[in-house]
Protein backbone atom coordinates (compact mmCIF):
# COMPACT_ATOMS: atom_id res chain seq x y z
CA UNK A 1 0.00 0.00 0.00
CA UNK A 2 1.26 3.08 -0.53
CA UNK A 3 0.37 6.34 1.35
CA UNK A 4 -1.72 9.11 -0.03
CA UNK A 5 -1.11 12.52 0.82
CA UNK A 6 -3.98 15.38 1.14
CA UNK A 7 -3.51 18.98 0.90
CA UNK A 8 -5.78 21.90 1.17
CA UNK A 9 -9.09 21.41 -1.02
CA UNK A 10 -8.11 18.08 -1.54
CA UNK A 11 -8.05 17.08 1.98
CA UNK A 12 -11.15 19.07 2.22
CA UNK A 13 -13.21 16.99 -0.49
CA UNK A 14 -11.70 13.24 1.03
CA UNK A 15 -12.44 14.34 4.43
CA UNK A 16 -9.27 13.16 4.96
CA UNK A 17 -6.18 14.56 4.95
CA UNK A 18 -4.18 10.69 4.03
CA UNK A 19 -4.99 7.37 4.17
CA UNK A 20 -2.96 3.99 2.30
CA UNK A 21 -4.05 2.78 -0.72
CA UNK A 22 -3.31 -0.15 -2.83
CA UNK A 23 -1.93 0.69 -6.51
CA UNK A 24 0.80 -0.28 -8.67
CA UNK A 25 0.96 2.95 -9.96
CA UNK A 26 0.23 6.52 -9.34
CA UNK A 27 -2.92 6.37 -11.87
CA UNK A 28 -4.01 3.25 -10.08
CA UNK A 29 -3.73 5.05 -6.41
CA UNK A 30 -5.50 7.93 -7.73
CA UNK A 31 -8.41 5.60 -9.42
CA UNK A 32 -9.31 4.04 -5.97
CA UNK A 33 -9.02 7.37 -4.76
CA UNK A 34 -11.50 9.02 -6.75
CA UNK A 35 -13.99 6.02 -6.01
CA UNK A 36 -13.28 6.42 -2.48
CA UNK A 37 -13.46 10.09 -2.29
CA UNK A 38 -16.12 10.70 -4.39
CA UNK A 39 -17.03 13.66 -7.01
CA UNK A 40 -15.87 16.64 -5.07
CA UNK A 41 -12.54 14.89 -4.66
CA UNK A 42 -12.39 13.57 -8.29
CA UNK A 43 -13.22 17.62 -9.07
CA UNK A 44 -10.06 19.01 -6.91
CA UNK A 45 -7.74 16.44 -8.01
CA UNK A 46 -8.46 17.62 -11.92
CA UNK A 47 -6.83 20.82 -11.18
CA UNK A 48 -3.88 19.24 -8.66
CA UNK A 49 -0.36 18.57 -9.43
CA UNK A 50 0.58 14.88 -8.27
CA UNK A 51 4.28 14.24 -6.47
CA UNK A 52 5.29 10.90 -5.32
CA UNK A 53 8.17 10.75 -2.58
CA UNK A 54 8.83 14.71 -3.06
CA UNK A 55 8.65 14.61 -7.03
CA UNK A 56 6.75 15.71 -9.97
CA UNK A 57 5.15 12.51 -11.85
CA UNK A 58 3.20 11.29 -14.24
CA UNK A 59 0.23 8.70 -14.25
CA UNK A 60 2.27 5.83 -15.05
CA UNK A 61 4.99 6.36 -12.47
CA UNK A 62 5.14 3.01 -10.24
CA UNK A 63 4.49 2.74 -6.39
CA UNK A 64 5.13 0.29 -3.88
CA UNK A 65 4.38 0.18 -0.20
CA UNK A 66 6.96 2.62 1.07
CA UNK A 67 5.87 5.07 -1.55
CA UNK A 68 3.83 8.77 -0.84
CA UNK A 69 1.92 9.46 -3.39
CA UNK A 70 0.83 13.79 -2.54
CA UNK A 71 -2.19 15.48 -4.16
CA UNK A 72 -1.26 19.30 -4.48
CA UNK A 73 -3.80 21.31 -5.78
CA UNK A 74 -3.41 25.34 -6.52
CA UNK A 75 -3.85 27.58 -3.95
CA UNK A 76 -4.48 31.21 -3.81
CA UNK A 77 -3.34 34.07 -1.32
CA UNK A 78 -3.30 37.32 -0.96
């Protein structure tokens, strides 16, 4: 399983600010995510950068159990 990460309007939507997940990849995590989370979740990770471990990534990048998978979405200040 690997670890996701919440942040901001993500945590918001899941309610949850991480949890574990299984997934063989980043797309994977995310995909049980979404079903987990739900639409508002689904809506804030659309707009979200993804890092795993610290670093940009794509969908396909791999994950194993030691792995931290972090939903950033934008933020605003002012």
């Amino acid at each position: 399983m690997s670890r996701i990460l919440l942040l901001g309007p993500a945590r918001e939507a899941a309610g949850v600010g991480h949890d574990d997940i299984d997934g063989a990849s980043v797309a994977e995590v995310l995909r049980v995510a979404v079903a987990r989370y739900g639409p508002a979740f689904e809506e804030v990770l659309s707009v979200s950068k993804v890092w795993v471990n610290g670093e940009p990534c794509d969908d396909d990048h791999p994950v194993g159990r030691q792995d931290e998978v972090a939903v950033l979405p934008p933020i605003s200040g002012g």
